[in-house]
Protein backbone atom coordinates (compact mmCIF):
# COMPACT_ATOMS: atom_id res chain seq x y z
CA UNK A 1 219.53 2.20 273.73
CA UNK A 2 218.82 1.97 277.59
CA UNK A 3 218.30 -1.34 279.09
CA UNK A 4 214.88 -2.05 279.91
CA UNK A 5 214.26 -2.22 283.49
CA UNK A 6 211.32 -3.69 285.63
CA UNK A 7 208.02 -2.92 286.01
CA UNK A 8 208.27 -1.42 289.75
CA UNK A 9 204.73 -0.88 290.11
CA UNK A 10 203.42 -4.12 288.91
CA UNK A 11 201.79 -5.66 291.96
CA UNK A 12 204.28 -9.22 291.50
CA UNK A 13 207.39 -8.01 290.96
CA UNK A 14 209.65 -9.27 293.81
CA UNK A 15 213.23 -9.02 294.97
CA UNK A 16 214.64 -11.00 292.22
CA UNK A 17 213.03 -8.68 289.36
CA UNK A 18 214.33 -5.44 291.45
CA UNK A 19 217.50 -7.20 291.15
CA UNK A 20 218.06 -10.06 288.66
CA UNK A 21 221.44 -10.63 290.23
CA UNK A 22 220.81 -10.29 293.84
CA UNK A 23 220.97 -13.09 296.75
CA UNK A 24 218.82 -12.88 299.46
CA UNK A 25 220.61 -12.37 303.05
CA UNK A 26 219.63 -14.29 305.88
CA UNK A 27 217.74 -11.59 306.63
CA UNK A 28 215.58 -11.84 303.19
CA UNK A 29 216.58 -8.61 301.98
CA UNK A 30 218.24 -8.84 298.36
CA UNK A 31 221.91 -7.05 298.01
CA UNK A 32 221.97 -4.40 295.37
CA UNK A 33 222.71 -4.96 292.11
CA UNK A 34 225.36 -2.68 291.20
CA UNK A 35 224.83 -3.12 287.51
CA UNK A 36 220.67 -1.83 288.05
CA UNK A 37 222.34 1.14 290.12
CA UNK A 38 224.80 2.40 287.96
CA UNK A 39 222.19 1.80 285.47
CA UNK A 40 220.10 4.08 287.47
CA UNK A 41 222.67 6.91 288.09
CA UNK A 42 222.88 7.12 283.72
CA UNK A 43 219.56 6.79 282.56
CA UNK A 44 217.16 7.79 285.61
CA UNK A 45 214.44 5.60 285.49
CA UNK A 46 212.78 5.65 288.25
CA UNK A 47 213.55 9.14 289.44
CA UNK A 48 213.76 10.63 286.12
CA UNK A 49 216.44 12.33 286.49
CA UNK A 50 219.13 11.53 284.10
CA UNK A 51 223.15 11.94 285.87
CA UNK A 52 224.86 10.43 282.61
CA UNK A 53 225.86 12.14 279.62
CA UNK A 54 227.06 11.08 275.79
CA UNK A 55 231.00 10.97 275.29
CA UNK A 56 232.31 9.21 273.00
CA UNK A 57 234.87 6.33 272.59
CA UNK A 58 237.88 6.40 270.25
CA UNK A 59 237.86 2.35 269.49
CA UNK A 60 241.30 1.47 267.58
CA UNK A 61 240.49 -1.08 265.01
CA UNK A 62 241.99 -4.59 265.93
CA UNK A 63 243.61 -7.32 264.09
CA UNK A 64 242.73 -10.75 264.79
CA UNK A 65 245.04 -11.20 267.30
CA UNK A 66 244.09 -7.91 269.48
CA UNK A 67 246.85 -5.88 267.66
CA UNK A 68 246.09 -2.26 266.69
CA UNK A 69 245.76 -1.65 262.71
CA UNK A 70 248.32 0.87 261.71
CA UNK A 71 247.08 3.55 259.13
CA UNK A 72 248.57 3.68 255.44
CA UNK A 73 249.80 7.05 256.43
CA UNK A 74 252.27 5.69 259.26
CA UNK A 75 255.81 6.44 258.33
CA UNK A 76 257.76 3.08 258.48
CA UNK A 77 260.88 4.33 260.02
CA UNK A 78 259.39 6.58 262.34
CA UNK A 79 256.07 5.25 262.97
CA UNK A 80 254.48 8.21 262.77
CA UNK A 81 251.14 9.28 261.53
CA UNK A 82 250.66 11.99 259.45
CA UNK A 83 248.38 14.81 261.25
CA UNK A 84 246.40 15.59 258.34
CA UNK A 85 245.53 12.41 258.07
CA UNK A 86 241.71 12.35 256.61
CA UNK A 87 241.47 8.53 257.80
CA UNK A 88 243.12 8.18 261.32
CA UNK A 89 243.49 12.28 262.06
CA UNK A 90 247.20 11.38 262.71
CA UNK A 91 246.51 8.97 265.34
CA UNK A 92 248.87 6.20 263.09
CA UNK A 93 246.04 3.38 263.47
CA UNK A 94 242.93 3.32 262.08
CA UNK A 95 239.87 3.63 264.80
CA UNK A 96 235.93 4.36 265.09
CA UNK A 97 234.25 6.38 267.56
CA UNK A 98 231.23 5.14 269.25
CA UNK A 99 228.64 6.95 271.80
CA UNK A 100 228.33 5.82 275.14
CA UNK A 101 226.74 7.18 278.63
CA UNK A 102 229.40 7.73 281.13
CA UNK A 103 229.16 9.72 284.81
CA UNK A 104 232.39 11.74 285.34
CA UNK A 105 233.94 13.20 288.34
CA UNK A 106 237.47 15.30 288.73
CA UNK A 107 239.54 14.17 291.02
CA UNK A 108 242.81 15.38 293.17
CA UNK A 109 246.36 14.22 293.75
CA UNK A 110 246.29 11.64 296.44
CA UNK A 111 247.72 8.06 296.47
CA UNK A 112 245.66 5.20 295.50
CA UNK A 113 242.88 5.02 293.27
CA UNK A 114 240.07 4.46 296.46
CA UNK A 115 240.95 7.72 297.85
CA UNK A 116 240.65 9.32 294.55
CA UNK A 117 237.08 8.47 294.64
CA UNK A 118 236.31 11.02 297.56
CA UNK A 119 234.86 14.83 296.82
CA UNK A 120 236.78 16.92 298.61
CA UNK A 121 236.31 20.69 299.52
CA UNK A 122 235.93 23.16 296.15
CA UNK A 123 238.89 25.11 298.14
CA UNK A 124 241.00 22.50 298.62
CA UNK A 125 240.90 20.47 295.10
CA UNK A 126 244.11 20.06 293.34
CA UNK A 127 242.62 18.28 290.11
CA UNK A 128 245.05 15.87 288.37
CA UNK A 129 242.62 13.45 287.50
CA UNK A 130 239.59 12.62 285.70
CA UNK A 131 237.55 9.62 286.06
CA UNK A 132 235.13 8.36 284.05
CA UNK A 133 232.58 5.42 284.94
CA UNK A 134 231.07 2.81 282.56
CA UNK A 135 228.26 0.04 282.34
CA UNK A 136 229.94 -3.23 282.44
CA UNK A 137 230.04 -3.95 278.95
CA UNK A 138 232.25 -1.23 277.68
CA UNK A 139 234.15 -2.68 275.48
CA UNK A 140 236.97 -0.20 276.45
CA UNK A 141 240.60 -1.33 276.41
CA UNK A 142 244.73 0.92 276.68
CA UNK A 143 245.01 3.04 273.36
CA UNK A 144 241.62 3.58 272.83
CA UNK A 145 240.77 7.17 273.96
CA UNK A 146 237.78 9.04 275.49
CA UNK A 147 236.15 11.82 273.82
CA UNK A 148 234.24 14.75 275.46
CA UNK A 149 231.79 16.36 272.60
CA UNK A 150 230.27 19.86 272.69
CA UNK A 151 226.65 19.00 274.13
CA UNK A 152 224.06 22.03 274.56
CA UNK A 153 223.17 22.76 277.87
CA UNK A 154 220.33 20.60 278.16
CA UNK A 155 223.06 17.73 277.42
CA UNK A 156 221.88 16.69 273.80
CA UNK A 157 225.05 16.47 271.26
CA UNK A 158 225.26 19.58 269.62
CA UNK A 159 225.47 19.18 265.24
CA UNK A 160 227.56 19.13 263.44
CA UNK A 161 229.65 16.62 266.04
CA UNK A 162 232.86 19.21 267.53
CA UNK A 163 235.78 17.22 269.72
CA UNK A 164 236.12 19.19 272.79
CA UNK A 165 238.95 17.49 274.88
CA UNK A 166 239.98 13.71 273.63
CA UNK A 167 241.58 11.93 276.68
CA UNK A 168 244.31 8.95 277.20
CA UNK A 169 242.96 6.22 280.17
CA UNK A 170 245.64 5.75 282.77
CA UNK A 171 244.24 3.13 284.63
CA UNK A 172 240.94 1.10 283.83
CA UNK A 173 239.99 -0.16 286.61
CA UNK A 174 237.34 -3.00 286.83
CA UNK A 175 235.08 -3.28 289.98
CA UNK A 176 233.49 -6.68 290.91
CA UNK A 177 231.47 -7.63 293.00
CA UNK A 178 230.20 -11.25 294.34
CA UNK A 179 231.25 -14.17 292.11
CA UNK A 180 233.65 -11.90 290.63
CA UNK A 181 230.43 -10.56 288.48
CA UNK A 182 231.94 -7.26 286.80
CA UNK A 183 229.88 -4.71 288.11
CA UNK A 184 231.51 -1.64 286.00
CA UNK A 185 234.36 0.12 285.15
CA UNK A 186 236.39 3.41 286.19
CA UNK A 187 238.49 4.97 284.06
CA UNK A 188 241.28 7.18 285.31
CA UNK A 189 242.97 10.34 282.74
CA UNK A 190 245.35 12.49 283.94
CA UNK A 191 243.99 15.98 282.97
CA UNK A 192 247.06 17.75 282.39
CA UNK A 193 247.60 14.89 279.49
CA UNK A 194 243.90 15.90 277.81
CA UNK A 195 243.78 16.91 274.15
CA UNK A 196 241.83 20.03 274.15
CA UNK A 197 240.16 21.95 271.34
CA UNK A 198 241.45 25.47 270.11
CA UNK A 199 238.06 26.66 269.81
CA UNK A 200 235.60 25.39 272.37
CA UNK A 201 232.99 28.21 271.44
């Protein structure tokens, strides 16, 4: 469920409900709260219009220690999983898939991830990346993967659940902001690695 946001058109609210984690300037004008934003950009609260959309999360299961579980089916010489798997799906650990709200962009080949954060021209777009962006709290870590599901074209998840393209993060980069407050993350897949279903339709 969305985070509840404040009241904007209660005649009290000030600065510091707009943004619960803003400092005033010396000017008096609050910074924005990057969390409230991106929070913004999902959900659309105030403007109603929604930018997110489900995906889901490919969470391997963890030991107690942070180590991935390994399936029964994982061969012990080889280590690997057996593809028709009915518990991991061949993956060789065992894992649960959660829905979360994510904005996604495509992305072309140029160095550094900054730059790879810039639209360029439909003519001129090599794409070799995708990047996904999450709330802060993802609880996303490497070897978990990302997984695009077959919504209808009003963006509701279309049932029975169908994998469309599963994808392996590259890079999860986490942006901060003042105090070192994590803000969000960004998650970089290359697309030529994706996963993609034989039958989309």
């Amino acid at each position: 469920m969305a985070p509840k946001r404040p009241n904007l058109f209660s005649t009290s609210f000030q600065d510091r409900d707009l943004f619960p984690g803003a400092s005033s300037s010396a000017s008096g004008v609050a910074e924005l709260d990057l969390r409230a934003e991106l929070d913004e950009l999902f959900y659309g609260y105030e403007s109603g219009i929604r930018h997110g959309h489900l995906i889901v999360i490919r969470h391997l299961r963890r030991d107690a220690v942070g180590e991935a579980i390994p399936c029964s089916c994982r061969d012990p010489f080889t280590r690997e999983g057996d593809p028709d798997c009915s518990y991991c799906d061949g993956e060789r650990y065992l894992w649960d898939e959660i829905w979360y709200w994510t904005y996604s962009m495509y992305s072309g080949a140029d160095t550094g991830l900054a730059s790879r954060l810039k639209y360029m021209p439909p003519a001129s777009l090599r794409i070799d990346h995708r990047i996904f962006f999450f709330r802060y709290d993802t609880p996303i870590k490497y070897g978990d993967k990302i997984v695009e599901m077959k919504l209808d074209i009003g963006g509701a998840a279309v049932v029975p659940y169908m994998r469309e393209s599963i994808y392996r993060p590259q890079t999860i980069q986490k942006y901060r902001s003042d105090n070192g407050r994590l803000e969000y993350f960004a998650i970089y897949c290359r697309e030529e690695s994706a996963i993609r279903s034989e039958n989309p339709e």
